[in-house]
PDB file of N, CA and C in Angstrom:
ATOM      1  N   UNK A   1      31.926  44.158  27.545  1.00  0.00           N
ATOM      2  CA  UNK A   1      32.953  44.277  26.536  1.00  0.00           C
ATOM      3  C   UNK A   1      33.428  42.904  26.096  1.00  0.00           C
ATOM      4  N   UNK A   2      33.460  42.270  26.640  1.00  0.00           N
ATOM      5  CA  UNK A   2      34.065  40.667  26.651  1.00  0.00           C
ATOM      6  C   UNK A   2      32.985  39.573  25.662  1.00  0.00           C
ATOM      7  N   UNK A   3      31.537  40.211  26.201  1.00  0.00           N
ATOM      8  CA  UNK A   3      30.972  39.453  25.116  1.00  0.00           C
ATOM      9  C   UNK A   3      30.780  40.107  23.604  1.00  0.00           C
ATOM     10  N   UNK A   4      31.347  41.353  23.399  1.00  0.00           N
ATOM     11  CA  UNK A   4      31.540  41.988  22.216  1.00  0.00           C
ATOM     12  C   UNK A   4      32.762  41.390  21.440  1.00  0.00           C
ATOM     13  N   UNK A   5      33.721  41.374  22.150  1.00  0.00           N
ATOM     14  CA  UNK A   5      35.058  40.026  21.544  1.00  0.00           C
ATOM     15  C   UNK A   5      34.624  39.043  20.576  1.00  0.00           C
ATOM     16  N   UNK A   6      33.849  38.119  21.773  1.00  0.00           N
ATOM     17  CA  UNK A   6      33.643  36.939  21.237  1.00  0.00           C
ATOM     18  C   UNK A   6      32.619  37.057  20.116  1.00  0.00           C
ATOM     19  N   UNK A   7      31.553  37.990  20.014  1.00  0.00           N
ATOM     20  CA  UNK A   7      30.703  38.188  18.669  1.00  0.00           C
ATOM     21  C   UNK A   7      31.654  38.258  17.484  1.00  0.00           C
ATOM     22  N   UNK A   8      32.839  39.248  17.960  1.00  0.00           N
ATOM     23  CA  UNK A   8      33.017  39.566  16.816  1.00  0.00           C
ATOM     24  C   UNK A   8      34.056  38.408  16.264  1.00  0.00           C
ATOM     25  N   UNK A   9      35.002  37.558  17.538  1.00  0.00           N
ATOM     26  CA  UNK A   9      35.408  36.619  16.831  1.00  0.00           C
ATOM     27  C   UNK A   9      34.450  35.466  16.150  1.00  0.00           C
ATOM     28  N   UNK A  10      33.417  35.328  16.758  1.00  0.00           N
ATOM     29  CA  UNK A  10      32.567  34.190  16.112  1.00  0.00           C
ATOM     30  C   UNK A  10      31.974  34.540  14.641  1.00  0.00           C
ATOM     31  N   UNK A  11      31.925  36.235  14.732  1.00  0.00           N
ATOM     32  CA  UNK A  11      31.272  36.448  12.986  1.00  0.00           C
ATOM     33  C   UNK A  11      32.941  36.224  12.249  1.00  0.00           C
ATOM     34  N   UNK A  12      34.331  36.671  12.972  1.00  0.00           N
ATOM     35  CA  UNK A  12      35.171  36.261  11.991  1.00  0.00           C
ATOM     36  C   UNK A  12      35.639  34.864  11.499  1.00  0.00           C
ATOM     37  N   UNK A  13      35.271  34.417  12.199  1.00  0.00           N
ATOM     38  CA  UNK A  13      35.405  32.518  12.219  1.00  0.00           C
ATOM     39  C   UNK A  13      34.880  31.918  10.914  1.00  0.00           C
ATOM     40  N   UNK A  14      33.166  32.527  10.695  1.00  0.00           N
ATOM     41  CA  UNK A  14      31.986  32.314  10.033  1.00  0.00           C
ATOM     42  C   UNK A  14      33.018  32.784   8.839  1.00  0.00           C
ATOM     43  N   UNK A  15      32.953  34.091   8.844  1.00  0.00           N
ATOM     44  CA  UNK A  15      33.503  34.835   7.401  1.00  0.00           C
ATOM     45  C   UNK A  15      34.856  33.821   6.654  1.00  0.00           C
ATOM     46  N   UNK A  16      35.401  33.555   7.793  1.00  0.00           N
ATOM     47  CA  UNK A  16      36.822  32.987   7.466  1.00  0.00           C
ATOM     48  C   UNK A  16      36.745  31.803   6.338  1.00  0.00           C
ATOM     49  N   UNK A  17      35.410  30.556   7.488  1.00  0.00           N
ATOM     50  CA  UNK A  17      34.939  29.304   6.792  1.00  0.00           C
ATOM     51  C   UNK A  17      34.428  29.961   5.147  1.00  0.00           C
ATOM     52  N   UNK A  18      33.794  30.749   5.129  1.00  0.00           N
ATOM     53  CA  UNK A  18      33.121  31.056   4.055  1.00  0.00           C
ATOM     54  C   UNK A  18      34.293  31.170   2.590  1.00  0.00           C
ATOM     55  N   UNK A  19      34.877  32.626   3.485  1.00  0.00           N
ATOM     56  CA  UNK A  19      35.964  32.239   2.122  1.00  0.00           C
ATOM     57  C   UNK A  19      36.929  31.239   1.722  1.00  0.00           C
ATOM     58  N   UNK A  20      37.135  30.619   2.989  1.00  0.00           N
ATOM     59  CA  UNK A  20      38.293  29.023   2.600  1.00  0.00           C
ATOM     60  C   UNK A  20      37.279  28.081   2.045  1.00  0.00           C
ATOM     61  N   UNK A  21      35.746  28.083   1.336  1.00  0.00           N
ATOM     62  CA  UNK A  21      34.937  27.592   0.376  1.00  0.00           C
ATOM     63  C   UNK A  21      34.109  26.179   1.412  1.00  0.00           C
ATOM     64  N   UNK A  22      33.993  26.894   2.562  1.00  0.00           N
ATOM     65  CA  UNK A  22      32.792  25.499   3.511  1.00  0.00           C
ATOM     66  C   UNK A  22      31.662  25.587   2.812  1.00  0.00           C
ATOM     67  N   UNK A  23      31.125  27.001   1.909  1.00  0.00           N
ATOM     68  CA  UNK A  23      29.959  26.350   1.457  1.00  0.00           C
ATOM     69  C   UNK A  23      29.777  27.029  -0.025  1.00  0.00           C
ATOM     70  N   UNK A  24      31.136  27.820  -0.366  1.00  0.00           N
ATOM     71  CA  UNK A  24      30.758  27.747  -1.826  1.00  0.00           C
ATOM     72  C   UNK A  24      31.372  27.099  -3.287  1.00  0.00           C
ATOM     73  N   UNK A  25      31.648  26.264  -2.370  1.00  0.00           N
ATOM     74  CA  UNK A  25      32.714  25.394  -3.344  1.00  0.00           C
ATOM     75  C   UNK A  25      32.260  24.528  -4.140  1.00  0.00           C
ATOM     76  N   UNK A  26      32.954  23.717  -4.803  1.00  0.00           N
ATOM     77  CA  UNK A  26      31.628  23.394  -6.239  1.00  0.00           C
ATOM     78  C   UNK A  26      31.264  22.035  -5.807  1.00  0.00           C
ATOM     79  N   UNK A  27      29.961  21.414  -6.124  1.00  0.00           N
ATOM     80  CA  UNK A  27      28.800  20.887  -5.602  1.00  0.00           C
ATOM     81  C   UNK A  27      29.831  19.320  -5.762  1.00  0.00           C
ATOM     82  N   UNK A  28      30.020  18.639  -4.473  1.00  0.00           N
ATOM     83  CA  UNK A  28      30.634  17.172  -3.840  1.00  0.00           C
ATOM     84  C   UNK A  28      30.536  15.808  -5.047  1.00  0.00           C
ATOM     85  N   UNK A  29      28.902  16.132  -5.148  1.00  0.00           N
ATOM     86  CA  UNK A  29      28.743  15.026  -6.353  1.00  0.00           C
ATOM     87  C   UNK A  29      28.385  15.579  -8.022  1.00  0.00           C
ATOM     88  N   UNK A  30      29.107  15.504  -9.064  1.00  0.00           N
ATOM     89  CA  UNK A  30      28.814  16.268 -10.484  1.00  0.00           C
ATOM     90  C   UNK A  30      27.504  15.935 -10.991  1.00  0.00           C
ATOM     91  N   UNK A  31      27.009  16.795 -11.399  1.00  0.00           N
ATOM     92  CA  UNK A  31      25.667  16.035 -12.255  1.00  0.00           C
ATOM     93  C   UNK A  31      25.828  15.215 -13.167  1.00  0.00           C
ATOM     94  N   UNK A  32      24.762  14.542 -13.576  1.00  0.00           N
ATOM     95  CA  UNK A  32      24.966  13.024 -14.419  1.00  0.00           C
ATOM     96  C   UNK A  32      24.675  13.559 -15.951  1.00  0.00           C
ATOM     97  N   UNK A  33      24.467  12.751 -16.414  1.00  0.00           N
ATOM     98  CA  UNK A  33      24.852  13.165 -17.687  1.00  0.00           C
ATOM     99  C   UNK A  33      22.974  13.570 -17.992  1.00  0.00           C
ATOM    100  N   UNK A  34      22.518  14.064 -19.230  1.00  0.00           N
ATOM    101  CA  UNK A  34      21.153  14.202 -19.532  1.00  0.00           C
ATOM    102  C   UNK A  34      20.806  13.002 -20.109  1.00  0.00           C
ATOM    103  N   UNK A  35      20.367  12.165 -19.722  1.00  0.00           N
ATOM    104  CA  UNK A  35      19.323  10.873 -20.407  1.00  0.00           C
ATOM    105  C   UNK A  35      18.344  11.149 -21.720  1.00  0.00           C
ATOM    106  N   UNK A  36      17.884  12.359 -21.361  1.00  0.00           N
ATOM    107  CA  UNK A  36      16.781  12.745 -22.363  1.00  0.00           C
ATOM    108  C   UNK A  36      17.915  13.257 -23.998  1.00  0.00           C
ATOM    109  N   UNK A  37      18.857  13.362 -24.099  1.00  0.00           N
ATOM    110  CA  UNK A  37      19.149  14.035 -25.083  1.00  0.00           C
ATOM    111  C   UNK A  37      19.395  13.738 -26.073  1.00  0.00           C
ATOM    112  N   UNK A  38      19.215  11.847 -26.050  1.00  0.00           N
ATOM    113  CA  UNK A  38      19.023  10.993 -26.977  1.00  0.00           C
ATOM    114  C   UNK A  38      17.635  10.453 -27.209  1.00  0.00           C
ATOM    115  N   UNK A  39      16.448  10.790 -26.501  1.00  0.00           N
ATOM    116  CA  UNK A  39      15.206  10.611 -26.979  1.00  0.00           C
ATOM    117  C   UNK A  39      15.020  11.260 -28.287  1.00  0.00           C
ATOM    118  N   UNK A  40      14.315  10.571 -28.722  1.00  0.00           N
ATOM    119  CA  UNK A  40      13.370  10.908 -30.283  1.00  0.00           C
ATOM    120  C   UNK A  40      11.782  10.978 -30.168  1.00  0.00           C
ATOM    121  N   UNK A  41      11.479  10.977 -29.177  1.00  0.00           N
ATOM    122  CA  UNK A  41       9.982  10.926 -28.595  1.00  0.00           C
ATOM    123  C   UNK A  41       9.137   9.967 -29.035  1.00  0.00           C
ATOM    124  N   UNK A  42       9.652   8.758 -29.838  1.00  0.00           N
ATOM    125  CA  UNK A  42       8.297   7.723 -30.161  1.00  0.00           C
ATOM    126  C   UNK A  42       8.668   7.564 -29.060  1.00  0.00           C
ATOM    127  N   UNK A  43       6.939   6.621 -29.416  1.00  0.00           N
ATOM    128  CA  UNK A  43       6.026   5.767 -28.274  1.00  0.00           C
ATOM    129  C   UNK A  43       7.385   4.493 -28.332  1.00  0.00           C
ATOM    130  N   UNK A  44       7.716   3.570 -27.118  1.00  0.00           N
ATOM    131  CA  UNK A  44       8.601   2.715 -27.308  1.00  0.00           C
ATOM    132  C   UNK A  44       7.215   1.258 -26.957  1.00  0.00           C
ATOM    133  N   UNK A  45       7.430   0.265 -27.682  1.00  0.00           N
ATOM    134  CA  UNK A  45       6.974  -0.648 -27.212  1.00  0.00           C
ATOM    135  C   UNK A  45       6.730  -1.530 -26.054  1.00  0.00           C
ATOM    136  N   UNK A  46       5.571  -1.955 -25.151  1.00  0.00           N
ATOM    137  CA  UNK A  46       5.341  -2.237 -23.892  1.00  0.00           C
ATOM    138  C   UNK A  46       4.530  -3.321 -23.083  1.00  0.00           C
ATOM    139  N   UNK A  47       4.658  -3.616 -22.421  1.00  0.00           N
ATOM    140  CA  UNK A  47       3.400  -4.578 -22.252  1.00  0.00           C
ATOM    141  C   UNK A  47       3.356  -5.036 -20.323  1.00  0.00           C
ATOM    142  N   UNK A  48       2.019  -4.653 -20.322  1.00  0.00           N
ATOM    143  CA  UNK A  48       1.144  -5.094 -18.758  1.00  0.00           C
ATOM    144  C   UNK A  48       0.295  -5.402 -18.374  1.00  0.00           C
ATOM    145  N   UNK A  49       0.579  -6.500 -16.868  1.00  0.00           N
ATOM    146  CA  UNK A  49      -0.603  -7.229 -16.990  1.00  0.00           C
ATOM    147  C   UNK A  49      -0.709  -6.582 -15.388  1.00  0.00           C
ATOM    148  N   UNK A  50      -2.347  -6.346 -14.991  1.00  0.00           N
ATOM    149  CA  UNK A  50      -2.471  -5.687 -13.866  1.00  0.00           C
ATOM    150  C   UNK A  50      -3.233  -6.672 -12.982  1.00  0.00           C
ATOM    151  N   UNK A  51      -3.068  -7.316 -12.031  1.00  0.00           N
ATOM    152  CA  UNK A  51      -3.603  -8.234 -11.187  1.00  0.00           C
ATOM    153  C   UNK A  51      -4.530  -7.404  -9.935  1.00  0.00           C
ATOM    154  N   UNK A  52      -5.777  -7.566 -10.004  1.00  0.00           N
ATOM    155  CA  UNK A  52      -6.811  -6.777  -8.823  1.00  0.00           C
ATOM    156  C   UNK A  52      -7.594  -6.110  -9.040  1.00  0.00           C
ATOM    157  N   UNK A  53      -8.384  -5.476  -9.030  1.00  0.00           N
ATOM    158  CA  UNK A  53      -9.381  -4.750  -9.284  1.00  0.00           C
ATOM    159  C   UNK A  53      -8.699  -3.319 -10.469  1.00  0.00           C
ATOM    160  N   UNK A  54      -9.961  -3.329 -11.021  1.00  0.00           N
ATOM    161  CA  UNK A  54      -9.589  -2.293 -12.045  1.00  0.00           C
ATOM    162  C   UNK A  54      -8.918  -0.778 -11.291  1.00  0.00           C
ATOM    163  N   UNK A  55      -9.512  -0.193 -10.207  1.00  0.00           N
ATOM    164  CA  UNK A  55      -9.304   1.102  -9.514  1.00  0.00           C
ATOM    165  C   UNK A  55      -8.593   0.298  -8.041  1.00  0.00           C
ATOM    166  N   UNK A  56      -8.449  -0.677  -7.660  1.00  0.00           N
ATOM    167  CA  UNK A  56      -7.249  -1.051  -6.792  1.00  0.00           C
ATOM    168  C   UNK A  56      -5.745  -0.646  -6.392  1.00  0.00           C
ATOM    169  N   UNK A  57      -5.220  -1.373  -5.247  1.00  0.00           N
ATOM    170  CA  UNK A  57      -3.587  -0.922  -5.302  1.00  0.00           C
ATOM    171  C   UNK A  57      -3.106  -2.204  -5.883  1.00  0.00           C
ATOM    172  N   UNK A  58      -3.636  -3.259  -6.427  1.00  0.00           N
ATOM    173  CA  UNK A  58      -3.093  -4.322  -6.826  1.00  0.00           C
ATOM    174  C   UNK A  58      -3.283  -5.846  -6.775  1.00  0.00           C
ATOM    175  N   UNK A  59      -2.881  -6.285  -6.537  1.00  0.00           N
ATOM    176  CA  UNK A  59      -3.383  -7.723  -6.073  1.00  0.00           C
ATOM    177  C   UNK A  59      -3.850  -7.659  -4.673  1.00  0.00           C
ATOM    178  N   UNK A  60      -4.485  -8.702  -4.821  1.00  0.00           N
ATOM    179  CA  UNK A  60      -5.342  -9.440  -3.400  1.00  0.00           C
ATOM    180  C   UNK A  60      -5.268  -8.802  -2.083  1.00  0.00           C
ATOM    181  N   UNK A  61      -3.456  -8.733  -2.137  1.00  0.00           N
ATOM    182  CA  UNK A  61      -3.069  -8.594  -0.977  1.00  0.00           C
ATOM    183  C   UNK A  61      -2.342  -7.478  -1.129  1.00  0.00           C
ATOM    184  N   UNK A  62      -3.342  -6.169  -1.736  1.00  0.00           N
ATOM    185  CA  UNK A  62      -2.800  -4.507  -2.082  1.00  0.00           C
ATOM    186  C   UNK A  62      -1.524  -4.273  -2.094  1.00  0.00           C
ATOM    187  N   UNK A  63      -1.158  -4.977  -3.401  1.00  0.00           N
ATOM    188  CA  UNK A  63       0.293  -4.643  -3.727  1.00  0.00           C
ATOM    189  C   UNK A  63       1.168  -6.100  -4.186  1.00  0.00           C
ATOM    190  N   UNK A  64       2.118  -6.307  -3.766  1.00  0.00           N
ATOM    191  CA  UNK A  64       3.051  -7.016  -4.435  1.00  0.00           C
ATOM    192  C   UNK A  64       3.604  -6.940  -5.245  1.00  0.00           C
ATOM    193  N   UNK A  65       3.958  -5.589  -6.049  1.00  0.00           N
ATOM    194  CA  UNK A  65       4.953  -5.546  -7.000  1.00  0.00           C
ATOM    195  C   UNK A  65       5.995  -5.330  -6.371  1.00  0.00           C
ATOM    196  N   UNK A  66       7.715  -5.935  -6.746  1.00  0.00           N
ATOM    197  CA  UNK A  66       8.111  -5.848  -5.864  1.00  0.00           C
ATOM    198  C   UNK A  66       8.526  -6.292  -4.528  1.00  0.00           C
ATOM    199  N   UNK A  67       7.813  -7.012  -4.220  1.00  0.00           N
ATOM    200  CA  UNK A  67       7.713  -7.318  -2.756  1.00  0.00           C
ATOM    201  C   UNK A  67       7.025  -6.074  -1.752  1.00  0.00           C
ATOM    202  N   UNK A  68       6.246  -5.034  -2.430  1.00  0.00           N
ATOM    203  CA  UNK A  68       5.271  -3.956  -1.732  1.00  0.00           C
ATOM    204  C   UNK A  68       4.108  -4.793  -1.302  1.00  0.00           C
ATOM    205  N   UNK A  69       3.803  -4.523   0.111  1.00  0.00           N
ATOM    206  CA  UNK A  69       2.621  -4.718  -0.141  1.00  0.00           C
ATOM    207  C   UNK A  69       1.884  -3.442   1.008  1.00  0.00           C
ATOM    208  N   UNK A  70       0.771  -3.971   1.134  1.00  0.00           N
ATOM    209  CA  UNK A  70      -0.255  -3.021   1.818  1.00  0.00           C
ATOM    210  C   UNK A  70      -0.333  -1.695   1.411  1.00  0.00           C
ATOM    211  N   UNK A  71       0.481  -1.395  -0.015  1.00  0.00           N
ATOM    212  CA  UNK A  71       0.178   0.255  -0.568  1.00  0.00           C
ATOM    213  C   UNK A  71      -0.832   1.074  -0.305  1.00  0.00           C
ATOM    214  N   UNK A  72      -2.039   0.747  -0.365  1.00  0.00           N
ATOM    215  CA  UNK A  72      -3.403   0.980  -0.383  1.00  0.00           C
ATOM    216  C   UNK A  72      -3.497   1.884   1.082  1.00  0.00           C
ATOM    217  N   UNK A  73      -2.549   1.590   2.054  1.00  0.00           N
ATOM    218  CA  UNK A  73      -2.677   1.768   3.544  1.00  0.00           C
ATOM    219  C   UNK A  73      -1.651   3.533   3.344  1.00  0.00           C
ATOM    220  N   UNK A  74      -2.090   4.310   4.056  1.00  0.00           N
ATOM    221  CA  UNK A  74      -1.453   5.734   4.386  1.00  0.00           C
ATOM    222  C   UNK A  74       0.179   4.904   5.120  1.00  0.00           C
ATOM    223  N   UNK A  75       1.200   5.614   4.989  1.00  0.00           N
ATOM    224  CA  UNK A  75       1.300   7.007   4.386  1.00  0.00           C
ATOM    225  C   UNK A  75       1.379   6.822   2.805  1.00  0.00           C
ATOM    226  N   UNK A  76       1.704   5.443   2.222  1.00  0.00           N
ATOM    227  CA  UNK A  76       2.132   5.831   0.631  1.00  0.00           C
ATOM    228  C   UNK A  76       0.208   5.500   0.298  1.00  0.00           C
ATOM    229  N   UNK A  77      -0.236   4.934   0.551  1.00  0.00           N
ATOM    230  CA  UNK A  77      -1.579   5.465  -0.173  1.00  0.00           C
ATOM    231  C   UNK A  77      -1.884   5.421  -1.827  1.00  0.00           C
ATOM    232  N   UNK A  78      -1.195   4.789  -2.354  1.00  0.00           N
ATOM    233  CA  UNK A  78      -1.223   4.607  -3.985  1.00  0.00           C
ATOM    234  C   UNK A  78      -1.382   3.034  -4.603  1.00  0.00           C
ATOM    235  N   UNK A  79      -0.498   2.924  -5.891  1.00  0.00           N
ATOM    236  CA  UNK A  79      -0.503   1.755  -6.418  1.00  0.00           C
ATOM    237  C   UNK A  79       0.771   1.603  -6.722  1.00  0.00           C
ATOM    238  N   UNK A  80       1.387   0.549  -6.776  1.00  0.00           N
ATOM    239  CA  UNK A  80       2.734  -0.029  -7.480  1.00  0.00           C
ATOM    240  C   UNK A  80       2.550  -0.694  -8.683  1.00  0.00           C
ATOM    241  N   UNK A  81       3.918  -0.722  -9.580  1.00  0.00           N
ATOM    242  CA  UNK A  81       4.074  -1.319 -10.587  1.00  0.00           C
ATOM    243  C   UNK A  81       5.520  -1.594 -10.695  1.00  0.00           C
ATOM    244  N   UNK A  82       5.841  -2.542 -11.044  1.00  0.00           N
ATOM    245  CA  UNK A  82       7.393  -3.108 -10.935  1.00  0.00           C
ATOM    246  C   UNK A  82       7.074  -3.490 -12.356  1.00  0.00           C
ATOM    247  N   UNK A  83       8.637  -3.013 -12.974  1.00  0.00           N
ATOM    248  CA  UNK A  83       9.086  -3.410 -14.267  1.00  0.00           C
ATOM    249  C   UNK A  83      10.376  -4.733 -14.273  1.00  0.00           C
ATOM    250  N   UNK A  84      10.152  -5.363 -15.472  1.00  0.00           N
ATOM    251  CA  UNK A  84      11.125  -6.839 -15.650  1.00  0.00           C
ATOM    252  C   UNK A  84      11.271  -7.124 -17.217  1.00  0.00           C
ATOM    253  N   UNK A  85      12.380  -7.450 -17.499  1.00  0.00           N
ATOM    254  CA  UNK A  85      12.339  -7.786 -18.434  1.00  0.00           C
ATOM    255  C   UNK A  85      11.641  -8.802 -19.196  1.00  0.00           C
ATOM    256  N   UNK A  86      11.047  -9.085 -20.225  1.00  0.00           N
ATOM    257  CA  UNK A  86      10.320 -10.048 -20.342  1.00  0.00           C
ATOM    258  C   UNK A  86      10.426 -11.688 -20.379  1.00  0.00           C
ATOM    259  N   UNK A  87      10.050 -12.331 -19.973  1.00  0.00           N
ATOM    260  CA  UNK A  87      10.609 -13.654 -19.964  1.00  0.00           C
ATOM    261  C   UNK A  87      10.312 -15.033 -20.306  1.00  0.00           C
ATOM    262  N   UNK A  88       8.729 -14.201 -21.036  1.00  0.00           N
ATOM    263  CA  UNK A  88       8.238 -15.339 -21.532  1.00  0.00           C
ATOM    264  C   UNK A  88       7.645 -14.567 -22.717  1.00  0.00           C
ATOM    265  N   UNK A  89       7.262 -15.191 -24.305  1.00  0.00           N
ATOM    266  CA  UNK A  89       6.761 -13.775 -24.915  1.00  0.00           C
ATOM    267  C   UNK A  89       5.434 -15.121 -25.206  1.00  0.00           C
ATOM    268  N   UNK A  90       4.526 -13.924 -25.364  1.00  0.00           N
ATOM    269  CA  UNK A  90       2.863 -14.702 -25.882  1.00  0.00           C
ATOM    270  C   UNK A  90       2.400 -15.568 -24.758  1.00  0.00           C
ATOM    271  N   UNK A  91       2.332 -15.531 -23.241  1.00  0.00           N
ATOM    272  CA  UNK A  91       1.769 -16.429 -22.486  1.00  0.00           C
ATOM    273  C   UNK A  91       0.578 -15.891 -22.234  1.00  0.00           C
ATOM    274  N   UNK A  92      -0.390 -17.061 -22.078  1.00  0.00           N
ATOM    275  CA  UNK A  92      -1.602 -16.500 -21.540  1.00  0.00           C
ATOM    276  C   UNK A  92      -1.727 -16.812 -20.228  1.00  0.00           C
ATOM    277  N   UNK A  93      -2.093 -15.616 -19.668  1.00  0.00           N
ATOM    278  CA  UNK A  93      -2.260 -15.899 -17.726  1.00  0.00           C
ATOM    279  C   UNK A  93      -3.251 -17.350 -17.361  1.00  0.00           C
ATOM    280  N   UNK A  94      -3.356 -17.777 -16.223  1.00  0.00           N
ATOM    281  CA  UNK A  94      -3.871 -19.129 -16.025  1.00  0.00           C
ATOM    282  C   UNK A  94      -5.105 -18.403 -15.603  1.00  0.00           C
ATOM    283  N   UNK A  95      -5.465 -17.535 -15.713  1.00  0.00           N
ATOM    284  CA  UNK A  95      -6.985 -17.331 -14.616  1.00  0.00           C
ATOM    285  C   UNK A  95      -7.513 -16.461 -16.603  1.00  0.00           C
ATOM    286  N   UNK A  96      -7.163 -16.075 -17.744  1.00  0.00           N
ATOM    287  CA  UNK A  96      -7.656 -15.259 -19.007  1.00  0.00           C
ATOM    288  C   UNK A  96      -8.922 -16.060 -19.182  1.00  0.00           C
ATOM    289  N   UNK A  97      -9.755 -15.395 -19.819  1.00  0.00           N
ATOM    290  CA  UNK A  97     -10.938 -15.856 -19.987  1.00  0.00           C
ATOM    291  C   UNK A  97     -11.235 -15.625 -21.080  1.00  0.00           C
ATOM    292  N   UNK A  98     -11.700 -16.066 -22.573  1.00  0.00           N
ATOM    293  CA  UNK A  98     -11.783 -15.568 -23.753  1.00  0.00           C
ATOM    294  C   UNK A  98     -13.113 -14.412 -24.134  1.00  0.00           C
ATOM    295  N   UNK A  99     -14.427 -14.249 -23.110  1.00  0.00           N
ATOM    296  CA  UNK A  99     -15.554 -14.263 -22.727  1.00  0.00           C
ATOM    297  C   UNK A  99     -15.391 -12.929 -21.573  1.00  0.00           C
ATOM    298  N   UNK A 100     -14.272 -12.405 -21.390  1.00  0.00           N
ATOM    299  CA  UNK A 100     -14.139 -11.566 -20.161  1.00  0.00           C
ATOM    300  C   UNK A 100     -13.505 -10.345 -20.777  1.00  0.00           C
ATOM    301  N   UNK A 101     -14.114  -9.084 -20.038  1.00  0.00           N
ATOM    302  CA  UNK A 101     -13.460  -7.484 -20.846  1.00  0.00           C
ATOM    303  C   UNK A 101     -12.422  -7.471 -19.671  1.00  0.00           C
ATOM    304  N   UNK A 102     -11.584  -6.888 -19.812  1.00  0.00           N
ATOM    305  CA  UNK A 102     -10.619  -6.229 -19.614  1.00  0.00           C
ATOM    306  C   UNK A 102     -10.086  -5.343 -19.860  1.00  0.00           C
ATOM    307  N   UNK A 103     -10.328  -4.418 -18.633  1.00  0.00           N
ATOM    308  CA  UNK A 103     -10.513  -2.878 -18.893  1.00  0.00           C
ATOM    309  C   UNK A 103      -8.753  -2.371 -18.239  1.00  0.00           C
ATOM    310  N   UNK A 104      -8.902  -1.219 -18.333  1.00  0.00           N
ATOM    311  CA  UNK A 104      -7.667  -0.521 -17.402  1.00  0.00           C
ATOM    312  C   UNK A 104      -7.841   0.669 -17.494  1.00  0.00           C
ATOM    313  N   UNK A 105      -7.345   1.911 -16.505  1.00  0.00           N
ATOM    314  CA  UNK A 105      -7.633   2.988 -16.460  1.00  0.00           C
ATOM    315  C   UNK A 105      -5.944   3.769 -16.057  1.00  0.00           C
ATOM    316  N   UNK A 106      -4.971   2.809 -15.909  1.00  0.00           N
ATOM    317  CA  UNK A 106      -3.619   3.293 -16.296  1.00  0.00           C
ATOM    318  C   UNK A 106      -3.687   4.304 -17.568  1.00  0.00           C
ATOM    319  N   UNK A 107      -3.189   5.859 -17.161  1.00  0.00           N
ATOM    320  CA  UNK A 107      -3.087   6.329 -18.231  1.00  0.00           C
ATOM    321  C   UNK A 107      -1.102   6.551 -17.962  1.00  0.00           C
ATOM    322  N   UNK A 108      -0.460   6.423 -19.591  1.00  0.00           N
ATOM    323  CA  UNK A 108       0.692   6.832 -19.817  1.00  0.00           C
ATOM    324  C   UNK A 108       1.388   8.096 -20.682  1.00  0.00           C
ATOM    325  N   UNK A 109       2.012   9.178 -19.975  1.00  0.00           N
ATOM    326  CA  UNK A 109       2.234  10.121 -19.922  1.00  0.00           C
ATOM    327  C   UNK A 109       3.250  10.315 -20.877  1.00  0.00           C
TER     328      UNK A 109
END
């Protein structure tokens, strides 16, 4: 009988929290505002330069965008790309070759 008590005080406890709002009360942090609702869907203007093998995680030393490196290695297993504002406009890299293709297989979504 005694442990029938305590069930039933522990389901009234539960019920109690529930309605004084422990978990249905409205969500701690508000949602942010929609970003998208000022898009117009052009293409916006862009520009990248990819250091390492065409199908690589990146430079030399698989990765470095960022300060990433070893991407290439499980668990992240991919490629990086770090964005910056631009800071120089029209430079040509020190290693460009006028004589050399330059391919890429980045596709943008």
């Amino acid at each position: 009988m005694g442990s029938l008590v305590n069930n039933i005080m522990v389901v009234g406890a539960v019920l109690a929290a529930l309605v004084a709002g422990g978990s249905c009360g409205p969500p701690k942090v508000p949602p942010g505002p929609n970003i998208t609702t000022n898009y117009n869907g052009k293409w916006l203007t862009a520009r990248a330069t990819w250091y390492g093998q065409p199908n690589g995680a990146g430079a030399p030393d698989n990765g470095g965008a960022c300060g990433i490196k070893n991407v290439n290695l499980p668990p992240y297993s991919g490629m990086t790309a770090c964005g910056k504002k631009v800071i120089a406009k029209d430079v040509i890299p020190a290693n460009w070759r006028p004589d050399a293709v330059y391919t890429s297989n980045v596709q943008f979504y």
